[in-house]
Protein backbone atom coordinates (compact mmCIF):
# COMPACT_ATOMS: atom_id res chain seq x y z
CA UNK A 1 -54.87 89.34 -35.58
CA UNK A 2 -57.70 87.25 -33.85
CA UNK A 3 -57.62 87.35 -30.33
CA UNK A 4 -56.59 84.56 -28.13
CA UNK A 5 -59.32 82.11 -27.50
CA UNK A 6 -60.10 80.70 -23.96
CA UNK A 7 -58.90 76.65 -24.92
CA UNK A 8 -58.68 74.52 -21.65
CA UNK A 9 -55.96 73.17 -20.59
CA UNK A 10 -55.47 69.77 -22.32
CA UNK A 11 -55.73 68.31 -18.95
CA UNK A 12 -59.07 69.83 -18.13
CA UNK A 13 -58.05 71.91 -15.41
CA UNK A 14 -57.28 75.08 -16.21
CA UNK A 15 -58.35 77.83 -18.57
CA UNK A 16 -56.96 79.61 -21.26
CA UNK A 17 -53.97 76.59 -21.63
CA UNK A 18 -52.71 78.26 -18.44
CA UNK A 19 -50.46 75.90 -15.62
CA UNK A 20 -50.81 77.81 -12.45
CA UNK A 21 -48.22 76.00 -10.86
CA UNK A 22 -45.66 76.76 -13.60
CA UNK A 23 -43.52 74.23 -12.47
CA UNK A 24 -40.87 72.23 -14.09
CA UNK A 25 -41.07 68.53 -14.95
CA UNK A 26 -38.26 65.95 -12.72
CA UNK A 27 -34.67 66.27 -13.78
CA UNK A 28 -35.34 69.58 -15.84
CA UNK A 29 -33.54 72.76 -16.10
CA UNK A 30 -34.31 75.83 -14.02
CA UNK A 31 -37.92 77.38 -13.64
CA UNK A 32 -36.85 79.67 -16.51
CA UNK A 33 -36.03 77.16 -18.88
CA UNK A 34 -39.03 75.02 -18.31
CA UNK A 35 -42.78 74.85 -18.97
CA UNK A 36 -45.74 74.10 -17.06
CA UNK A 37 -45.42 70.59 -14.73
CA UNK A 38 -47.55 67.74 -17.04
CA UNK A 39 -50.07 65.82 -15.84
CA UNK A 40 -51.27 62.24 -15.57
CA UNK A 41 -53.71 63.46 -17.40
CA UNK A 42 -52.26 66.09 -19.97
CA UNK A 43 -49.49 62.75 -20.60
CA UNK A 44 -51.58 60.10 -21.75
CA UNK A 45 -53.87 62.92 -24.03
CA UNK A 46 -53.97 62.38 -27.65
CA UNK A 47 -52.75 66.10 -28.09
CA UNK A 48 -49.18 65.82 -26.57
CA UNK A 49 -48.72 63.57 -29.38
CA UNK A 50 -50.06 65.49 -31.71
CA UNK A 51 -48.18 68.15 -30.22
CA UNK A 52 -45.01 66.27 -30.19
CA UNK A 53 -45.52 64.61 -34.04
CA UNK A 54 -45.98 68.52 -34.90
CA UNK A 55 -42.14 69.53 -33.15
CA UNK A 56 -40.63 66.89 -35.11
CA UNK A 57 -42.53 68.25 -38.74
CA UNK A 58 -41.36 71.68 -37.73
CA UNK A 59 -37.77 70.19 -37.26
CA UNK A 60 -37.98 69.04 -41.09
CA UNK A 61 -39.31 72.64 -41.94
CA UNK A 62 -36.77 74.34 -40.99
CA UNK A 63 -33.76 71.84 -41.46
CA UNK A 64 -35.60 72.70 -45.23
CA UNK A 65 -34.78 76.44 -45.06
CA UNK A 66 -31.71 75.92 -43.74
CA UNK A 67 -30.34 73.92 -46.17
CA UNK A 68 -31.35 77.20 -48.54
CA UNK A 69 -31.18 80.29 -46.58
CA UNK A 70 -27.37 80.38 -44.83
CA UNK A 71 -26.29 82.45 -42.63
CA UNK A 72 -29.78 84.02 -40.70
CA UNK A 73 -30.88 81.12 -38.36
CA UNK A 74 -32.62 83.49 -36.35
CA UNK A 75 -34.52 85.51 -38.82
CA UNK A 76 -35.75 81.88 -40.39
CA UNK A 77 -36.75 80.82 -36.90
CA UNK A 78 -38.57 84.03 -36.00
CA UNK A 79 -40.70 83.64 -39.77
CA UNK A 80 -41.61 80.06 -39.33
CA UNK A 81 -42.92 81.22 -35.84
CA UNK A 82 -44.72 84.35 -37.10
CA UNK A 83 -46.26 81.54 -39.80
CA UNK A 84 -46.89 79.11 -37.20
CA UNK A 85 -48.86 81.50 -35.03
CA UNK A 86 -51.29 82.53 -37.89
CA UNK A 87 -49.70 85.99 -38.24
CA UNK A 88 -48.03 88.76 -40.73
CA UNK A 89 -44.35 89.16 -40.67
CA UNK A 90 -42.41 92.33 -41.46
CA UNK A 91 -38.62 91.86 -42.81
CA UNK A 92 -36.62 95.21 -42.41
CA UNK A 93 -33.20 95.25 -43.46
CA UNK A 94 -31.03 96.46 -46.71
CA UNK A 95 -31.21 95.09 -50.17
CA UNK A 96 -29.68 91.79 -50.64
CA UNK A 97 -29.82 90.17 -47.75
CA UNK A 98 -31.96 87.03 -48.70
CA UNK A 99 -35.18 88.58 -47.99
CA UNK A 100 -37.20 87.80 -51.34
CA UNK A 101 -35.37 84.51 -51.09
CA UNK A 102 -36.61 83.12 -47.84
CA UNK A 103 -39.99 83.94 -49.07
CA UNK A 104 -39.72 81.98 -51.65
CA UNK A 105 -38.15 79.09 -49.97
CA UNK A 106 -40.81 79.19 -47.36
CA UNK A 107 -43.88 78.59 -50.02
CA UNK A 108 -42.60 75.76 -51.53
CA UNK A 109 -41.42 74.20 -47.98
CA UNK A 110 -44.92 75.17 -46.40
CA UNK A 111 -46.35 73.92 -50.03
CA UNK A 112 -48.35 77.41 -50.06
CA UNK A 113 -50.10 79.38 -53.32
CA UNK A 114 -47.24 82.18 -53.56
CA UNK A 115 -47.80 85.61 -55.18
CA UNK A 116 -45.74 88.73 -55.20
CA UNK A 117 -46.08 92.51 -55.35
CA UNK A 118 -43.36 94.88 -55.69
CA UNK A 119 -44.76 97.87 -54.44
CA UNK A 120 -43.76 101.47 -55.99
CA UNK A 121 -45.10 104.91 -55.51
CA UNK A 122 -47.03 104.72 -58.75
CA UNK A 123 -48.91 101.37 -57.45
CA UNK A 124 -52.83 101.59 -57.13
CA UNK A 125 -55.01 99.34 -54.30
CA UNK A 126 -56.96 98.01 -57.09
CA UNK A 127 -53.12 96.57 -58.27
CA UNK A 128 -53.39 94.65 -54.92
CA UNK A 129 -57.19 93.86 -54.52
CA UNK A 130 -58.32 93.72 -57.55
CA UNK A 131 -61.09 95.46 -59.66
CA UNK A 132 -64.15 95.36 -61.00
CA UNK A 133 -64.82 95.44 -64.55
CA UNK A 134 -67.17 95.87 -67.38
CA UNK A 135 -69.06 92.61 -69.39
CA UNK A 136 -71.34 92.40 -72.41
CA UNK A 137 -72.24 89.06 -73.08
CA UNK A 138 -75.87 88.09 -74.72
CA UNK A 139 -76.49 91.34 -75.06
CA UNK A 140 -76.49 92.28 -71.21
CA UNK A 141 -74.35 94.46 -69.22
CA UNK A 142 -72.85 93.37 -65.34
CA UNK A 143 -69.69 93.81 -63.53
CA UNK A 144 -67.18 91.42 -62.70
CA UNK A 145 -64.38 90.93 -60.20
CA UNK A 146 -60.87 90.13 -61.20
CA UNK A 147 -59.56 88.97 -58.23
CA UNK A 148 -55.54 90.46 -57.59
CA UNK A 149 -52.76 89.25 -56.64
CA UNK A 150 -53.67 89.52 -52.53
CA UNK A 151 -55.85 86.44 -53.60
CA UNK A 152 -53.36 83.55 -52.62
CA UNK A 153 -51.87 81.82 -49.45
CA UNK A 154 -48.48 83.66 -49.05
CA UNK A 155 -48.55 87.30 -50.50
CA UNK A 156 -44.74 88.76 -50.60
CA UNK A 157 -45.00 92.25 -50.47
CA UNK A 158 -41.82 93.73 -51.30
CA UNK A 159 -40.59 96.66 -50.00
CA UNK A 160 -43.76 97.75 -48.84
CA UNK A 161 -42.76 101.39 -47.64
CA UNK A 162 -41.96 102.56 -50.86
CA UNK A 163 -45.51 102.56 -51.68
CA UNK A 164 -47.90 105.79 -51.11
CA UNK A 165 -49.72 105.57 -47.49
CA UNK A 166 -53.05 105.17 -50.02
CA UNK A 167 -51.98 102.08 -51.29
CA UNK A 168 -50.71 100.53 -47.96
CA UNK A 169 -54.37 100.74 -46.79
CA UNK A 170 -55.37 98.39 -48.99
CA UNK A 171 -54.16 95.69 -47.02
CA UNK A 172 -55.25 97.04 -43.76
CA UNK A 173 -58.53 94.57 -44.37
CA UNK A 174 -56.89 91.75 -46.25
CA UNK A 175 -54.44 91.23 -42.65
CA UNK A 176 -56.88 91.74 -39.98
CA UNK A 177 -60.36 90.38 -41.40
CA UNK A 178 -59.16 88.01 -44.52
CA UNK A 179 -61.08 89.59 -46.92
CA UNK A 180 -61.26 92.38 -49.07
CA UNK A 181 -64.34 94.60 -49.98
CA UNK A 182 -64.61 95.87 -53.75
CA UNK A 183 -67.96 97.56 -54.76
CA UNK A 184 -70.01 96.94 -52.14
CA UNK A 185 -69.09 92.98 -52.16
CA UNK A 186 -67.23 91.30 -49.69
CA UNK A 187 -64.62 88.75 -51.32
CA UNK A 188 -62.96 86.01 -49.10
CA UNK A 189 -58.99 85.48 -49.02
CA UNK A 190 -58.00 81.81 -48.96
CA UNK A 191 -56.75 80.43 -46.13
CA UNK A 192 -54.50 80.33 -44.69
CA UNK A 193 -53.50 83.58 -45.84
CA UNK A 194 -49.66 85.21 -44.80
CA UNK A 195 -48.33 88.26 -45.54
CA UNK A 196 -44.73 88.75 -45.40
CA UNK A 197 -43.10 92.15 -46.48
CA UNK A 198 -40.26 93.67 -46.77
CA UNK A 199 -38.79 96.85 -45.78
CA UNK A 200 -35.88 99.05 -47.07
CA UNK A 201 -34.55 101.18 -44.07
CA UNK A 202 -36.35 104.25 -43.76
CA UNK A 203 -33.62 106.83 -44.26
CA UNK A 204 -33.29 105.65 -47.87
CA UNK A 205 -35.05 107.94 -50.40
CA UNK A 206 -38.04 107.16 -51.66
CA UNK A 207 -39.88 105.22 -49.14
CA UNK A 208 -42.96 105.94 -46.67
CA UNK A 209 -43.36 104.97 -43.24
CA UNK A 210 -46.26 102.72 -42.63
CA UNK A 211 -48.70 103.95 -40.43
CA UNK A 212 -49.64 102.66 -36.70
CA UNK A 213 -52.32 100.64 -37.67
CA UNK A 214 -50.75 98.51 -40.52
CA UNK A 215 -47.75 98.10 -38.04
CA UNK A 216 -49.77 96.55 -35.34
CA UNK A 217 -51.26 93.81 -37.89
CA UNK A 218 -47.65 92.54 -38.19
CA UNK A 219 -46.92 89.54 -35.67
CA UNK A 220 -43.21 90.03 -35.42
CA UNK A 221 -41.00 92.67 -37.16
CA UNK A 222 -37.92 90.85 -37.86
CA UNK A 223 -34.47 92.41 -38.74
CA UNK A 224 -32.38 90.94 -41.15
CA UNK A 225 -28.56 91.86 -40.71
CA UNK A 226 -25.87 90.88 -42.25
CA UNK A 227 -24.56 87.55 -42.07
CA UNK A 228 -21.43 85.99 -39.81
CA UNK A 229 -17.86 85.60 -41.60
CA UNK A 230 -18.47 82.11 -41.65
CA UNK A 231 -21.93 81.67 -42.80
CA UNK A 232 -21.32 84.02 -45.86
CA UNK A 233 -18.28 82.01 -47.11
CA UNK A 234 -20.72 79.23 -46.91
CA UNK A 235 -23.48 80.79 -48.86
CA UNK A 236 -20.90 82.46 -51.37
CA UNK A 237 -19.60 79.00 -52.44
CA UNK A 238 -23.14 77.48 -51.64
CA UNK A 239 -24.44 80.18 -54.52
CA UNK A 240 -21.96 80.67 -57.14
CA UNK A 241 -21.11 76.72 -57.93
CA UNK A 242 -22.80 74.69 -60.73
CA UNK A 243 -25.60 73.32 -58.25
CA UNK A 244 -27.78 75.49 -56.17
CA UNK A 245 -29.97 74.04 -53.53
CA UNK A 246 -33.23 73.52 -54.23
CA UNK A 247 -36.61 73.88 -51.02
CA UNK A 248 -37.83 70.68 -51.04
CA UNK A 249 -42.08 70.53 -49.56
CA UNK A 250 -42.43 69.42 -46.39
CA UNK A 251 -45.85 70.36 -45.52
CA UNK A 252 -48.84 71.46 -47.51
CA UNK A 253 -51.77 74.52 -46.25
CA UNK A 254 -53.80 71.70 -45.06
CA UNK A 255 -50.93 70.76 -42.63
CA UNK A 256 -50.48 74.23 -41.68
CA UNK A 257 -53.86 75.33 -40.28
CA UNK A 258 -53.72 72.17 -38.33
CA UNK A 259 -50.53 73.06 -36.74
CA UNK A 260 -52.42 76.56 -35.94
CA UNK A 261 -55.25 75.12 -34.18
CA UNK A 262 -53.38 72.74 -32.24
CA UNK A 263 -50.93 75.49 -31.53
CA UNK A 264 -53.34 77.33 -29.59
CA UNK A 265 -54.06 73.77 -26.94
CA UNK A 266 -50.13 74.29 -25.92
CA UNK A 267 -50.29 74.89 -22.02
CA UNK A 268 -48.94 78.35 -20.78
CA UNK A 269 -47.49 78.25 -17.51
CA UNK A 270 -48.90 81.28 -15.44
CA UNK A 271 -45.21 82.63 -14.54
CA UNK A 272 -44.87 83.21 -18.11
CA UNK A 273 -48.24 84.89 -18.85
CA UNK A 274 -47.71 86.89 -15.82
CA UNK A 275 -44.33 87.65 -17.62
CA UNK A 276 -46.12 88.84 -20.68
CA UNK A 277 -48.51 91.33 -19.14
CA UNK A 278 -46.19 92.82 -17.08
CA UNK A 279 -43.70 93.53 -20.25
CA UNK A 280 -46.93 94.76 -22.62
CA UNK A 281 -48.65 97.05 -20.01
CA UNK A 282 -44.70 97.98 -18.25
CA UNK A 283 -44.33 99.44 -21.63
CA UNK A 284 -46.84 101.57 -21.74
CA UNK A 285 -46.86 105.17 -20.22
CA UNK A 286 -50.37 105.43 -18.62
CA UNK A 287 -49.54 101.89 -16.37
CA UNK A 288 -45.72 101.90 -16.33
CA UNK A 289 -43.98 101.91 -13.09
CA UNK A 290 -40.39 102.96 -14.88
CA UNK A 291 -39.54 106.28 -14.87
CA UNK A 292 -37.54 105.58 -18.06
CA UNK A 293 -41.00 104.39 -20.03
CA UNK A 294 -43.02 107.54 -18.35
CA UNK A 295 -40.74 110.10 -19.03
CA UNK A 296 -39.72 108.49 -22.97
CA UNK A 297 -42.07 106.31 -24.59
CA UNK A 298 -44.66 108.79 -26.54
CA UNK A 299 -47.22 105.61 -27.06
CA UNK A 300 -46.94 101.73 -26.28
CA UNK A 301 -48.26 98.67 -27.23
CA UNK A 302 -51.85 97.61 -27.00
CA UNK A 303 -53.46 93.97 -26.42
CA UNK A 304 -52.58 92.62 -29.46
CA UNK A 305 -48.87 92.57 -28.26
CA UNK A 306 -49.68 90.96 -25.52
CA UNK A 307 -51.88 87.80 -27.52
CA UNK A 308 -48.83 87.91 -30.76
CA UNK A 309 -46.36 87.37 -27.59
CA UNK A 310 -48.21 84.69 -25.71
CA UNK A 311 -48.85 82.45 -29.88
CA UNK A 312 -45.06 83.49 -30.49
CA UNK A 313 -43.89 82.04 -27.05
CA UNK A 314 -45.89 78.67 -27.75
CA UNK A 315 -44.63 78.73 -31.60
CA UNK A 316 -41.11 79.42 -30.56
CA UNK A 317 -41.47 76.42 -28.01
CA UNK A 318 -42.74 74.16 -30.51
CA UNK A 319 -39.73 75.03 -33.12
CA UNK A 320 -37.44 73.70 -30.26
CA UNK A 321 -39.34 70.62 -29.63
CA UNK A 322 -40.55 71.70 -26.25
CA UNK A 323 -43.89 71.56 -24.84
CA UNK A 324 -44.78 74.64 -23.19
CA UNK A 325 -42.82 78.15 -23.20
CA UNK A 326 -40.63 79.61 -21.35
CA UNK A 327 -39.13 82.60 -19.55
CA UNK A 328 -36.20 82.53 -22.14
CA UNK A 329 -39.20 82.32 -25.00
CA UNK A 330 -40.62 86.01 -24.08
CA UNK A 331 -36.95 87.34 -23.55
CA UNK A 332 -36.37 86.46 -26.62
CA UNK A 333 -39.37 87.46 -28.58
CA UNK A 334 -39.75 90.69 -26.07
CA UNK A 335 -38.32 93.18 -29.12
CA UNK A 336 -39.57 91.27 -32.75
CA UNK A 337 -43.09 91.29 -30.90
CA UNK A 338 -43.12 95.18 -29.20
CA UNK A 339 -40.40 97.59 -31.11
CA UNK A 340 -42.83 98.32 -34.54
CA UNK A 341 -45.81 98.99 -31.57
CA UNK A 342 -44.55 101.34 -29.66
CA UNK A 343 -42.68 105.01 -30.10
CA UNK A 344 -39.90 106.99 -28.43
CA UNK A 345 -40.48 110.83 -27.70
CA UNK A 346 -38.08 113.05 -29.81
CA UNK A 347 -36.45 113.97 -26.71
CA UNK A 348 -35.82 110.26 -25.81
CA UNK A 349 -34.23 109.93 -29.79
CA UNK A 350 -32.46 113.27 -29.27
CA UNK A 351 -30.81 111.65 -26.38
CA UNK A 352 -29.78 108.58 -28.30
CA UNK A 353 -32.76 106.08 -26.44
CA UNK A 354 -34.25 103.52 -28.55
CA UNK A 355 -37.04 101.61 -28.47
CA UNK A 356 -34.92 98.14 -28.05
CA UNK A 357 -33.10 99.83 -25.04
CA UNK A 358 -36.51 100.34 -23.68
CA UNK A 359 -37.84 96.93 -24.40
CA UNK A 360 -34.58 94.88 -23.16
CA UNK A 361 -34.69 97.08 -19.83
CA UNK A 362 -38.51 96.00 -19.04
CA UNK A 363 -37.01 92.42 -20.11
CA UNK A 364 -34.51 92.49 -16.97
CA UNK A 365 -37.08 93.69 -14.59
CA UNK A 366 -39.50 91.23 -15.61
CA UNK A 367 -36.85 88.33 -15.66
């Protein structure tokens, strides 16, 4: 994931999109519920109504899903963030839980080039990247690419761990750089390009776990449980009945990258990126002042944590129709954003401590 650039302020006066006041607008909610302070200038800019234009298209995105996907608010909120920050998303949860569905939903809302891959221990990375072949035409002999499947806008790849470590590589490249290299050639993804897979528990037979490095490409790992009482009598008669609901577009790739760029000229008050830095390096053993982290956490989280929590915080903002993050934004993006980078020792799991316990106990001493 590309690093963070240093955007001023759209008010000129400070770097990175950072407030250092952090303070909350007139008749507004607590410090923790509010952005940076706006001003004169940052109010009459042409980006806060971009900005604000943007909230409301979001609204219509995910009103979209909604009316499709029952039941997991918060796993539709926490993809159209991991989309809207330019980033990979990684599903985990059982079979049948509307996985494969929202991914579908989400290409033809987003108006995205969708392909799939349903990944099995016998699958190849020339299945995913493509391959080269062999041509004789006019009496003359050359190689040609055949593109594969990784070649589109939103690549679904389905249950990703049950495919050998070899064949996870392959997409090591296509997530971080956009691009894949076959023979010797580099070949450029289209953009923008998404990866959203999904994961099967990894106590069921037959699957791998992904290694560190393909973990850390993922924006957000995002659990999918099952849904409330309520929402599942809803989808069950929603489902079963003569007339399913239908995704209707509501943006187009075009739309999409420009929501990205102007994503990244949202303010950040400093109590917030403060907020993040202390949760990204309090989680790591070397710089952790908890004795719980020192003593349990084998490895943490490195920077890219830290920049997939400060886009997620501004995305997550956005999807609420607010114009800067909050406190409340890295609370509640603290564990999608850190639990698939960082490990507990087998003593910790021997003694029942998880990674979320971790996480949400560096969330209280930030907060």
């Amino acid at each position: 994931m590309p690093a963070d650039p240093a955007v001023s302020d759209p008010a000129g006066a400070h770097p990175a999109g950072v407030d250092p006041a952090g303070a909350h607008p007139a008749g507004a909610g607590p410090a923790r519920h509010a952005g940076p302070a706006r001003s004169p200038a940052f109010a009459a800019s042409p980006v806060l109504a971009e900005i604000e234009a943007l909230a409301e298209r979001l609204a219509a995105a995910r009103a979209a899903v909604g009316r499709v996907i029952l039941g997991q608010e918060a796993v539709v909120d926490q993809t159209l963030i991991t989309l809207l920050s330019g980033g990979h998303a990684l599903l985990v949860g059982l079979p049948g839980l509307g996985k494969s569905r929202l991914v579908e939903t989400l290409a033809v809302v987003l108006g995205l080039a969708a392909r799939r891959i349903q990944f099995t221990p016998d699958l190849m990375p020339p299945d995913i990247t493509g391959s080269e072949v062999l041509d004789e035409a006019a009496g003359r002999r050359a190689f040609r690419f055949v593109p594969g499947p990784v070649f589109c806008q939103l690549l679904m790849a389905d249950e990703i761990n049950r495919a050998s470590p070899r064949t996870q590589s392959a997409l090591l490249q296509a997530m971080q750089e956009r691009r894949v290299s076959v023979g010797g050639t580099d070949h450029a993804l289209p953009a923008p390009f998404h990866v959203l897979a999904t994961q099967n528990p990894i106590e069921q037979e037959g699957t791998y776990p992904l290694p560190e490095a393909q973990l850390d490409r993922f924006l957000l790992q995002i659990d999918v449980g099952y849904p409330a009482l309520g929402a599942e009598r809803a989808m069950l008669l929603a489902t079963t009945g003569a007339v399913e609901a239908a995704a209707e577009p509501v943006l187009d790739p075009e739309g999409l990258l420009a929501a990205q760029r102007l994503l990244r000229l949202v303010p950040v008050g400093e109590a917030v990126l403060e907020a993040i830095l202390a949760l990204v390096r309090g989680a790591r053993p070397e710089t952790a002042a908890d004795e719980v982290v020192t003593r349990h956490v084998a490895w943490g989280p490195g920077p890219r944590a830290a920049q997939a929590l400060m886009l997620a915080c501004r995305a997550r903002a956005l999807l609420d129709g607010r114009l800067a993050p909050s406190l409340d934004d890295v609370a509640a993006l603290a564990r999608p954003a850190l639990r698939h980078r960082m490990a507990v020792s087998f003593a910790a799991r021997a003694e029942g401590i998880t990674a979320e316990a971790v996480i949400d106990r560096l969330v209280e001493r930030v907060g």
